[in-house]
N, C-alpha and C. Protein backbone atom coordinates (compact mmCIF):
# COMPACT_ATOMS: atom_id res chain seq x y z
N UNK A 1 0.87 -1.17 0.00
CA UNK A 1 0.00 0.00 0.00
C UNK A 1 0.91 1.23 0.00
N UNK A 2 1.14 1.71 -0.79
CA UNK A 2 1.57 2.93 -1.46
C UNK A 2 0.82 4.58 -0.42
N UNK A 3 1.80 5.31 0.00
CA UNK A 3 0.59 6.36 0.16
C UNK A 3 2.00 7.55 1.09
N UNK A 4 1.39 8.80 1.15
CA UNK A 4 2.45 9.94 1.34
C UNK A 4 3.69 9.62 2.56
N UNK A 5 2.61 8.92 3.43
CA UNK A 5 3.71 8.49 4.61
C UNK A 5 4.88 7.68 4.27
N UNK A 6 4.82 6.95 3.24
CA UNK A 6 6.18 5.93 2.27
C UNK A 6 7.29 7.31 2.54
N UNK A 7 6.85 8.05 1.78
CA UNK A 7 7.83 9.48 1.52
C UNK A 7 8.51 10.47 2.87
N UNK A 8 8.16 9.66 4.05
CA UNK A 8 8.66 10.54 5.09
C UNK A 8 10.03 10.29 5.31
N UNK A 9 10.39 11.13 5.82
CA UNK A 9 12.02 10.86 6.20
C UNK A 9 11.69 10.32 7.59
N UNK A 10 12.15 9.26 8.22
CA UNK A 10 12.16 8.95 9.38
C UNK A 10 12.20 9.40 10.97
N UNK A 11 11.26 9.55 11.58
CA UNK A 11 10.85 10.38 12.81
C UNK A 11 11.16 9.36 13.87
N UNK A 12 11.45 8.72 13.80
CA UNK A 12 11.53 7.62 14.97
C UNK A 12 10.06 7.18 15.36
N UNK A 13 9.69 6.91 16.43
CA UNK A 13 8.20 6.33 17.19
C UNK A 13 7.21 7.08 16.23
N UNK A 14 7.16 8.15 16.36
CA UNK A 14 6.44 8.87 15.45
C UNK A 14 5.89 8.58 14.36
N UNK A 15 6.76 8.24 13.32
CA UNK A 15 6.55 7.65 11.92
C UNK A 15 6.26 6.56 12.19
N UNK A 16 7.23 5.43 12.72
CA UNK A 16 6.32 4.02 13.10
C UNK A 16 4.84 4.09 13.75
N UNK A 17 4.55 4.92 14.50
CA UNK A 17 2.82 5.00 14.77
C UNK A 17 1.81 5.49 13.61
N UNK A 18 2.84 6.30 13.15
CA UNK A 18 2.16 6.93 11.69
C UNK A 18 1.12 5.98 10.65
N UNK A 19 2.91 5.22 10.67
CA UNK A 19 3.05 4.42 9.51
C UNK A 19 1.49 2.82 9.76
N UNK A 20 1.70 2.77 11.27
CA UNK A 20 0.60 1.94 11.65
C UNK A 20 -0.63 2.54 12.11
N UNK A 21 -0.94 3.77 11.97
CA UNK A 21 -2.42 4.10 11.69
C UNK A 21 -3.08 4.22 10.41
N UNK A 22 -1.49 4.20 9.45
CA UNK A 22 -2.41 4.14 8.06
C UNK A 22 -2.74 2.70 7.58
N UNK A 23 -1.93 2.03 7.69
CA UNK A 23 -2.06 0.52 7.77
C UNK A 23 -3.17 0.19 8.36
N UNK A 24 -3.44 0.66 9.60
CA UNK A 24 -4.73 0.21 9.85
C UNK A 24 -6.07 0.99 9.50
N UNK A 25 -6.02 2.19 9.21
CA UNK A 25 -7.18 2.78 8.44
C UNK A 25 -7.03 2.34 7.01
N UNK A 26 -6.12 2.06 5.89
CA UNK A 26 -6.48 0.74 5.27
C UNK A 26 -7.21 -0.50 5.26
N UNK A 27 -7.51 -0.94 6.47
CA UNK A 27 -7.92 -2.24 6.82
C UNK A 27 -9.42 -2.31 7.09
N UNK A 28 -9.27 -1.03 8.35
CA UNK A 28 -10.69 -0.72 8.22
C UNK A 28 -11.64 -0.27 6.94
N UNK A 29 -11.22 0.06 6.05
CA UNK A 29 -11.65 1.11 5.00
C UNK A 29 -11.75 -0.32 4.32
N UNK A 30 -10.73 -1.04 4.20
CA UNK A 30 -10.83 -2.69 3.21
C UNK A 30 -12.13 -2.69 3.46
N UNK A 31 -12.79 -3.43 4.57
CA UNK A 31 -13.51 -3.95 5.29
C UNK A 31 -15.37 -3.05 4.97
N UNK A 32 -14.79 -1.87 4.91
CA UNK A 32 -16.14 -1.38 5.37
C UNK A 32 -16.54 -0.35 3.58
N UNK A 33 -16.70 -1.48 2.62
CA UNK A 33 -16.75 -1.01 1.19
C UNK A 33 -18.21 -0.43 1.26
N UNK A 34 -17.89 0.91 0.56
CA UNK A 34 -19.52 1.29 0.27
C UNK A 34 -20.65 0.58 -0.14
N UNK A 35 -20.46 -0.13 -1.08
CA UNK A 35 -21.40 -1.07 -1.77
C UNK A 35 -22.18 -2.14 -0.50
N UNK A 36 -21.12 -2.53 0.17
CA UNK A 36 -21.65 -3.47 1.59
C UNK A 36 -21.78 -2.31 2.62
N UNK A 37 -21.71 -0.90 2.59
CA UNK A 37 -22.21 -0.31 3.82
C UNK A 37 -23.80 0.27 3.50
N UNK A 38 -23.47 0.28 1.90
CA UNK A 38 -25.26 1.06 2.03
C UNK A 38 -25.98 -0.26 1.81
N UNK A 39 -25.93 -1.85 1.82
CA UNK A 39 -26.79 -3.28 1.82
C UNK A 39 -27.00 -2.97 3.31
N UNK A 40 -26.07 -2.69 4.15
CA UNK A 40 -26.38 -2.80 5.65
C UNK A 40 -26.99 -1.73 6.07
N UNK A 41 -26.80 -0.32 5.36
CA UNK A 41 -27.99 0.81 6.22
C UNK A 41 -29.12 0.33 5.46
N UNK A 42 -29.42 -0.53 4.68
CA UNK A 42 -30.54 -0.77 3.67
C UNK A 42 -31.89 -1.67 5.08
N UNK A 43 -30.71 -2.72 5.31
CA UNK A 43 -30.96 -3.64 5.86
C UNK A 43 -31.55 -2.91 7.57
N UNK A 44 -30.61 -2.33 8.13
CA UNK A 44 -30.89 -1.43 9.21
C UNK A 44 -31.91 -0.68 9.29
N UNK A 45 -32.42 -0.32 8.44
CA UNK A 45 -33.22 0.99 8.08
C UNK A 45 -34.70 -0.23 8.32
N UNK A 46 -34.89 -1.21 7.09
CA UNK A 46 -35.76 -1.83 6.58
C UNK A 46 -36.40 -2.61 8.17
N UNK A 47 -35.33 -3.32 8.87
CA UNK A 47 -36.26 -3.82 10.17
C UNK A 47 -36.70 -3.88 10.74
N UNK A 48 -36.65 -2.32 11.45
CA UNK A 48 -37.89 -2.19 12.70
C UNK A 48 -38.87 -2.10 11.73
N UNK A 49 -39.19 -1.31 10.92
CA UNK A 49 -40.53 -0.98 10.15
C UNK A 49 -41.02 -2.67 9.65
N UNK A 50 -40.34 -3.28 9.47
CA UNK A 50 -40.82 -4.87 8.83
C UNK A 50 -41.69 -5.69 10.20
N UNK A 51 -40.69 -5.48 11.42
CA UNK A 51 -41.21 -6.08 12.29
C UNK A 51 -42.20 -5.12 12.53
N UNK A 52 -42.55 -3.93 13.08
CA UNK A 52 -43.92 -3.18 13.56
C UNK A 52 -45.05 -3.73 11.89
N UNK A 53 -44.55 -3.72 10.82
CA UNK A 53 -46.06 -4.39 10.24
C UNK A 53 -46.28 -5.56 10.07
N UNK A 54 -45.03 -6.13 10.51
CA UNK A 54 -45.92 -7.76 10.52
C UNK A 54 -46.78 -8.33 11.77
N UNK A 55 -46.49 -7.35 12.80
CA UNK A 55 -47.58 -7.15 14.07
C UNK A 55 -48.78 -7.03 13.69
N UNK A 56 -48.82 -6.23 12.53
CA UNK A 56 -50.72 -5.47 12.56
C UNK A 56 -50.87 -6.57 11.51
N UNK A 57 -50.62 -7.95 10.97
CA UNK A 57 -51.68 -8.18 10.11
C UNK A 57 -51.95 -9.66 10.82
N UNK A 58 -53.00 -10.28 10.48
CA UNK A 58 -53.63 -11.89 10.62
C UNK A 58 -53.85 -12.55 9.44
N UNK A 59 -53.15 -11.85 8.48
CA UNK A 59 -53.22 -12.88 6.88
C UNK A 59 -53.61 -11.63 6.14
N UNK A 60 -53.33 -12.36 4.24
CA UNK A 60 -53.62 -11.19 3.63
C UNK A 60 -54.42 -10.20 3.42
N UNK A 61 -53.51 -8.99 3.75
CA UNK A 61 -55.00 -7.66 3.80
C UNK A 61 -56.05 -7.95 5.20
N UNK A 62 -55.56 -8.55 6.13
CA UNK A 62 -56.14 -8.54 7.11
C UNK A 62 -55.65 -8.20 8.36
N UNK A 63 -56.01 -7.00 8.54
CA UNK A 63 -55.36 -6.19 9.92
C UNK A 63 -55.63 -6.94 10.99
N UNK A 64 -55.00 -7.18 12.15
CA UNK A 64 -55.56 -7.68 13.62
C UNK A 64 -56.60 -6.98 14.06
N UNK A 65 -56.81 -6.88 14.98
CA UNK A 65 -57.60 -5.89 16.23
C UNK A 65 -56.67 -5.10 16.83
N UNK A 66 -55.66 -6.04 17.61
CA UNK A 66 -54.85 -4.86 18.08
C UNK A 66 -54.55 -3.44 17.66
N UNK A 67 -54.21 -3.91 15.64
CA UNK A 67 -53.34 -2.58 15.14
C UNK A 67 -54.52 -1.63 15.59
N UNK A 68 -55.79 -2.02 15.07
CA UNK A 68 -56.83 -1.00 14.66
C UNK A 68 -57.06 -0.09 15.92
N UNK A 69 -56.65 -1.17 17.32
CA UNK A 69 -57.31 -0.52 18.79
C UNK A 69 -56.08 0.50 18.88
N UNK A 70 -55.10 0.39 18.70
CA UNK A 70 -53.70 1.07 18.65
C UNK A 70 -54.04 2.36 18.35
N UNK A 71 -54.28 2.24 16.58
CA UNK A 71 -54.49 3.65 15.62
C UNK A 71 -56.04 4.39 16.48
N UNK A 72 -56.47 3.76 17.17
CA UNK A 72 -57.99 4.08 17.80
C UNK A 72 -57.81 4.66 19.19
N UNK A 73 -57.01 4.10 19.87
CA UNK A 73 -57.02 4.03 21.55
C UNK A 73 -56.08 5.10 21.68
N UNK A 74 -54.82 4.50 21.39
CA UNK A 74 -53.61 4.61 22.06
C UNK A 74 -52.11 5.99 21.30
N UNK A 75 -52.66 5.73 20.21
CA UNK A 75 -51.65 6.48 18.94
C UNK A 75 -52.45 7.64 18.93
N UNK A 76 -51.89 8.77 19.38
CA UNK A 76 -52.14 9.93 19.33
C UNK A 76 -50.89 11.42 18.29
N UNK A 77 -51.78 11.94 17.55
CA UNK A 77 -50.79 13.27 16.71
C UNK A 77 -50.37 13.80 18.02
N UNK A 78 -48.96 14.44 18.35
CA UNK A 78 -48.70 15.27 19.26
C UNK A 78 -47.85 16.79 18.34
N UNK A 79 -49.40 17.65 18.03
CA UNK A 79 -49.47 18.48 16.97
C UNK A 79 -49.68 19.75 18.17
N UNK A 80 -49.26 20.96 17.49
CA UNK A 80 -49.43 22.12 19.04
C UNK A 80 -51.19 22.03 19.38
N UNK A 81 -51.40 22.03 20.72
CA UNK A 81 -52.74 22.14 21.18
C UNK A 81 -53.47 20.38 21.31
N UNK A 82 -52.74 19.79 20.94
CA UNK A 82 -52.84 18.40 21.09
C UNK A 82 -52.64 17.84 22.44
N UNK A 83 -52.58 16.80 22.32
CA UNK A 83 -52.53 15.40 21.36
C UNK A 83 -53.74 15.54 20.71
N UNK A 84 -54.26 14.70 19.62
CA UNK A 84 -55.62 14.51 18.73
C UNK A 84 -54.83 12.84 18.04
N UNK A 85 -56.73 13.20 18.10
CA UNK A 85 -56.63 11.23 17.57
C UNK A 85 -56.42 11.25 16.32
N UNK A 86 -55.99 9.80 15.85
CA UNK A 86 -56.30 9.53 14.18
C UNK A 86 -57.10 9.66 13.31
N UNK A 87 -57.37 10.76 12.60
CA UNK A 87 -58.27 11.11 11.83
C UNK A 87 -58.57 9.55 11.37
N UNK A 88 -59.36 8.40 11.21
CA UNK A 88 -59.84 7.36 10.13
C UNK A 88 -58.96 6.60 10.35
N UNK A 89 -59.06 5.64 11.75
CA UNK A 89 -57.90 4.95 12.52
C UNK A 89 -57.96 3.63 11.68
N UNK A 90 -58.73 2.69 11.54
CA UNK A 90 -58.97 1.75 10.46
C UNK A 90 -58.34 1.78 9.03
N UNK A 91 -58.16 3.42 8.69
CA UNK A 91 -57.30 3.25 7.39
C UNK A 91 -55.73 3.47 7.82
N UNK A 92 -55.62 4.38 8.96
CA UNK A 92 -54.45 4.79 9.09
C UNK A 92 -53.78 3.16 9.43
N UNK A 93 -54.17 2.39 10.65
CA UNK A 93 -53.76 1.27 10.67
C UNK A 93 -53.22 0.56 9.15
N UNK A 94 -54.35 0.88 8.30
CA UNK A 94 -54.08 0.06 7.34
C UNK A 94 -53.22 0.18 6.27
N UNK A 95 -53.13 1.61 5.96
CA UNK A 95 -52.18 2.18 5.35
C UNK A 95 -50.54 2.11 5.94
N UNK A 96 -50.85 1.84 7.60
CA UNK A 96 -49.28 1.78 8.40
C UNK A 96 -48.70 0.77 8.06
N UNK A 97 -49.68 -0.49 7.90
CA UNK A 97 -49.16 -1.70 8.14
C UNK A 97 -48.86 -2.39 6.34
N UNK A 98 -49.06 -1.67 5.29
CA UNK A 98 -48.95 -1.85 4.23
C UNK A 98 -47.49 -0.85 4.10
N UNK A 99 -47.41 -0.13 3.83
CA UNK A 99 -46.07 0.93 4.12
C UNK A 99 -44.85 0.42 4.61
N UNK A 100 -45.04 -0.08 5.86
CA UNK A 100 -44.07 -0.71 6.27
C UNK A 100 -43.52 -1.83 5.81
N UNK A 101 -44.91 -3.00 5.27
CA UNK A 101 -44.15 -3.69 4.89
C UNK A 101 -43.85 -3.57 3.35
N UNK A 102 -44.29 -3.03 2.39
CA UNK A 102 -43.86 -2.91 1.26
C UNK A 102 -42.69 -2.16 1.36
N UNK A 103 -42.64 -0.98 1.57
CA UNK A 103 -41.59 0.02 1.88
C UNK A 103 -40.17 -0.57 2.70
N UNK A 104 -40.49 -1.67 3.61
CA UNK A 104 -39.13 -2.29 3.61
C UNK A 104 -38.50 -3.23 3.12
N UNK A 105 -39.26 -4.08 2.20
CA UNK A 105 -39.58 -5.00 1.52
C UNK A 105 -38.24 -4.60 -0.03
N UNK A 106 -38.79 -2.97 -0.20
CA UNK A 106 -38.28 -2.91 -1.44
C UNK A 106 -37.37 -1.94 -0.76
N UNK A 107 -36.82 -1.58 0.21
CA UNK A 107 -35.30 -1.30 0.60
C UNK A 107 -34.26 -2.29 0.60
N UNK A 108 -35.01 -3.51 0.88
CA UNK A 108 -33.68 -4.40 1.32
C UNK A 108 -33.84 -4.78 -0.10
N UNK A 109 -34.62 -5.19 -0.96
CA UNK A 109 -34.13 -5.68 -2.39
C UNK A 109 -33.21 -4.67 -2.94
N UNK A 110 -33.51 -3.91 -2.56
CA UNK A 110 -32.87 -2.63 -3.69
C UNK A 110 -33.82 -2.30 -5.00
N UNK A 111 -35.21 -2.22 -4.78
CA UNK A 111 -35.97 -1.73 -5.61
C UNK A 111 -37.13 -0.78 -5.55
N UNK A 112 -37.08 0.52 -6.45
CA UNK A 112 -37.25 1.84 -6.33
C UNK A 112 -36.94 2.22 -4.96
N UNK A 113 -35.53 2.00 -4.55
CA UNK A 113 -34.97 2.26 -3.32
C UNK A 113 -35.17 3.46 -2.57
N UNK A 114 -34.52 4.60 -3.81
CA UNK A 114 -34.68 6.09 -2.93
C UNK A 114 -36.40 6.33 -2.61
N UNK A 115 -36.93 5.79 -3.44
CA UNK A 115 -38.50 6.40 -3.32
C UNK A 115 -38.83 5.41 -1.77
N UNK A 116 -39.02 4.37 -1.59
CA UNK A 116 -38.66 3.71 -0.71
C UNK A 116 -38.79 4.13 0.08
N UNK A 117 -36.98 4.87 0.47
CA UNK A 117 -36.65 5.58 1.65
C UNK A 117 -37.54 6.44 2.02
N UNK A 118 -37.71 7.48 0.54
CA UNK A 118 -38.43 8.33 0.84
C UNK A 118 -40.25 8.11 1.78
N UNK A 119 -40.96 6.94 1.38
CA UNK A 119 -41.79 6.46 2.15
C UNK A 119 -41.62 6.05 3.59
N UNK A 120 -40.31 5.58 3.89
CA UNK A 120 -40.30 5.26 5.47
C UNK A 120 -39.81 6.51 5.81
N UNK A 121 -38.95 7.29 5.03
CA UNK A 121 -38.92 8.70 5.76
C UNK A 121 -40.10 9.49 6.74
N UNK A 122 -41.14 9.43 5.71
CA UNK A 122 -42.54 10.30 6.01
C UNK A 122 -42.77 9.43 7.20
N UNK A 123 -42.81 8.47 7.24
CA UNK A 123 -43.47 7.26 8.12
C UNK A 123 -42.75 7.42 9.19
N UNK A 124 -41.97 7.49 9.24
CA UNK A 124 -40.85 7.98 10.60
C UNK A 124 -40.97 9.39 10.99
N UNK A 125 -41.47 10.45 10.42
CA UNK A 125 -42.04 11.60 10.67
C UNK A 125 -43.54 11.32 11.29
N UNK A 126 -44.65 10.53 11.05
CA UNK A 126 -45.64 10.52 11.49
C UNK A 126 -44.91 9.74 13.05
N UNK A 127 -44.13 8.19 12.74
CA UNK A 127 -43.99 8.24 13.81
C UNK A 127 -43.56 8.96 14.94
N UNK A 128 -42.76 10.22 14.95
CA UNK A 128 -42.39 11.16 15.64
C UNK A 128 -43.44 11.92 16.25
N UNK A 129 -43.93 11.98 15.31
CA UNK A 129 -45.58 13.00 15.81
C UNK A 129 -46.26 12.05 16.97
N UNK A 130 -46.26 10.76 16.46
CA UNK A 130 -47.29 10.08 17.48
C UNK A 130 -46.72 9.72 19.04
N UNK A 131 -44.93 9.14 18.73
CA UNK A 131 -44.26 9.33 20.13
C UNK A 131 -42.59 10.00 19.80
N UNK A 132 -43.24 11.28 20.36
CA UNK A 132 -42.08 12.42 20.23
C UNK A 132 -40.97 11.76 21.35
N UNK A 133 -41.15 10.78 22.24
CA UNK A 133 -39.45 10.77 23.04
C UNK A 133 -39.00 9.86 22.65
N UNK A 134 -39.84 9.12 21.42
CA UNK A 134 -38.78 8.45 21.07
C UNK A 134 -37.70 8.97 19.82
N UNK A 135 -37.47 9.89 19.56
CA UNK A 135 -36.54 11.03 18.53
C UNK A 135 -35.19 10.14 18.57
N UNK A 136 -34.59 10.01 19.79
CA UNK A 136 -33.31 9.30 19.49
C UNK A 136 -33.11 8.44 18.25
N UNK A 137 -34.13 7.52 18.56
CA UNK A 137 -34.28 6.13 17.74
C UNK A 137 -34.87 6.90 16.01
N UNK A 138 -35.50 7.56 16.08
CA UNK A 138 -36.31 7.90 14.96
C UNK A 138 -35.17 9.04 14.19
N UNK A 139 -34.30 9.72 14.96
CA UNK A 139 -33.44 10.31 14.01
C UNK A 139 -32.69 9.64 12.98
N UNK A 140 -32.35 8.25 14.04
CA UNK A 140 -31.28 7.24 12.90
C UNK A 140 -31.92 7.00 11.68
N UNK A 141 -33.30 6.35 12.26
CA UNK A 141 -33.89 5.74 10.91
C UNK A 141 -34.00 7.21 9.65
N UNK A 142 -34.60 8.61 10.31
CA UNK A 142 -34.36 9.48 8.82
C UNK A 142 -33.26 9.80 8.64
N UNK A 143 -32.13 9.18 9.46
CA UNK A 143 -30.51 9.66 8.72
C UNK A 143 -30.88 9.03 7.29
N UNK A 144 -30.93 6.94 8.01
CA UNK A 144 -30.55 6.14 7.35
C UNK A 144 -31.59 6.29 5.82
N UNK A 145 -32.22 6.84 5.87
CA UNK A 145 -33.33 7.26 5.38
C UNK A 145 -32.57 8.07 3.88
N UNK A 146 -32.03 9.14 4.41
CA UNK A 146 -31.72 10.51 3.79
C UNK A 146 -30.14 9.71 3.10
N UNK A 147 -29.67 9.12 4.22
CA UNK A 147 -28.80 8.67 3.30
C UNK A 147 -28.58 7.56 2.04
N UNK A 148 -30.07 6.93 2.18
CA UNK A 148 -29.78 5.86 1.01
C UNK A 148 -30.58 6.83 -0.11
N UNK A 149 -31.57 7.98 0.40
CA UNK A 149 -32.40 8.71 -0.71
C UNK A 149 -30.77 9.13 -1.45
N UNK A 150 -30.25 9.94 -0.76
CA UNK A 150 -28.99 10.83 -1.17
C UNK A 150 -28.05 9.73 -2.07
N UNK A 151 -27.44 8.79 -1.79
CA UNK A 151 -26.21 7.97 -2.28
C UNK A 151 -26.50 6.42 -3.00
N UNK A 152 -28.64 6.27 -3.15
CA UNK A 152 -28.73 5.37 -3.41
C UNK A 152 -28.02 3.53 -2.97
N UNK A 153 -28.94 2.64 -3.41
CA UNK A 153 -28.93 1.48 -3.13
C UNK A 153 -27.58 0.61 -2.86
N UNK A 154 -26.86 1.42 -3.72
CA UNK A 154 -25.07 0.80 -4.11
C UNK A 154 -25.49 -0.48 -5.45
N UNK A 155 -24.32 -1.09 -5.96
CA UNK A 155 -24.08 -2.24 -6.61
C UNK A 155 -24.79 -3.27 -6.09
N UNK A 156 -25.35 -4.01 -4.68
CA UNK A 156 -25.78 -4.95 -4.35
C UNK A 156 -27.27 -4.69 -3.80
N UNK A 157 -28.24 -4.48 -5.28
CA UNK A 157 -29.07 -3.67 -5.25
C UNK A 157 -30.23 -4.38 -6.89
N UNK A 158 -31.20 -4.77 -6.82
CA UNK A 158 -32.04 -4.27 -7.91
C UNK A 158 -32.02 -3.72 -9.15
N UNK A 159 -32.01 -2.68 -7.83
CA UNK A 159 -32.20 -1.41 -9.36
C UNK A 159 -30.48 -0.73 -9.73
N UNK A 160 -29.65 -1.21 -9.28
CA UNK A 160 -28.38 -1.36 -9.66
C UNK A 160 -28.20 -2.58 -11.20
N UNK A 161 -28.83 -3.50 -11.23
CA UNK A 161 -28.96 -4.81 -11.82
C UNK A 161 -29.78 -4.11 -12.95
N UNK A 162 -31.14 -3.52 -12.46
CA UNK A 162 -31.90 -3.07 -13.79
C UNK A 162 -31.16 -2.41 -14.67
N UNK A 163 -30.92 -1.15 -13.82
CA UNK A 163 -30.30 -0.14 -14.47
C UNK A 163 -29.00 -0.15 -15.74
N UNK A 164 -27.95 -1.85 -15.06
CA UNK A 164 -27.12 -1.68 -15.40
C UNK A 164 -27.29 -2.86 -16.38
N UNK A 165 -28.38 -3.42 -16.72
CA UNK A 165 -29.22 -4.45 -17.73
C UNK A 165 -29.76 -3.52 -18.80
N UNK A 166 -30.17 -2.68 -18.54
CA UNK A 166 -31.17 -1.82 -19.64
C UNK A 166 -30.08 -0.60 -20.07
N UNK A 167 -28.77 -0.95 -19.80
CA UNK A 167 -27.48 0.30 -20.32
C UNK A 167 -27.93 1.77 -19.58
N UNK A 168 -28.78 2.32 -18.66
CA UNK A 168 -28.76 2.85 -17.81
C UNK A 168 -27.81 3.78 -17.39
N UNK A 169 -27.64 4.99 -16.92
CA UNK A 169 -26.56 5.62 -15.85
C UNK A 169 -26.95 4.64 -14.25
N UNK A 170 -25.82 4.80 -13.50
CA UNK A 170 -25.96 4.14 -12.41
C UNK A 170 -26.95 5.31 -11.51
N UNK A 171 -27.54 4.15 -10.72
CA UNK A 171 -28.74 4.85 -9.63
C UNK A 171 -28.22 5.41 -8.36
């Protein structure tokens, strides 16, 4: 591995620590290839939302009870002058629990990825509205969000495959 530190004149301890932090930020950098870091924010991003909608259903197109008592009871907008309920808790349920799982469904394939993101984005904004302390957790997901909209799927991806099947610019 070739790189400016080759070219130093010798510092004693100095340069030998040098010389082994680049060596090892090499290694790390080996290791942590874009193409396999945006499969894993893909993957990261896609799970909680997969697991919260495979909660709300009892077979196809069939919501539980729970979700519906959830979007009904318990899930409140925390909008100024609020909290307020779910406007049309039966659809909102239903629309949650479709979202999630399509929307993570086609993150982890890598298909229409950024739009995707862009759907669990919003969805992670409503969830914020409904429980504001959980922000910690909900910032990651619209990082992870913003960052696959921004830098796309990578090579181990779908619409990497389409794109680069149909002579395409890369996605």
């Amino acid at each position: 591995m070739s790189n400016t530190l080759d070219s130093l004149p010798d510092r004693g301890a100095f340069s030998f620590l040098a010389r082994l932090m680049a060596t090892a930020s090499g290694l790390v950098r080996a290791v942590a290839q874009p193409d396999f870091v945006q499969a894993v924010v893909r993957l990261a991003l896609a799970v909680p939302f997969w697991r919260s909608g495979i909660l709300k259903w009892d077979g196809f197109l069939q919501l539980n009870d729970t979700a519906v008592d959830l979007f009904t009871q318990e899930f409140m907008l925390h909008l100024p002058g609020g909290p307020y309920p779910f406007p049309a808790p039966a659809t909102m349920a239903f629309l949650s629990g479709c979202g999630e799982i399509v929307f993570s469904t086609l993150v982890v394939l890598g298909l229409g990825t950024r739009f995707a993101a862009l759907g669990l984005l919003f969805m992670t904004l409503v969830v914020e509205l409904t429980v504001p302390d959980g922000w910690p957790i909900h910032i990651t997901w619209a990082a992870m969000a913003l960052s696959i909209m921004r830098w796309g799927p990578g090579r181990l991806s779908l619409d990497h495959l389409i794109a680069r099947t149909a002579g395409a610019p890369n996605l």
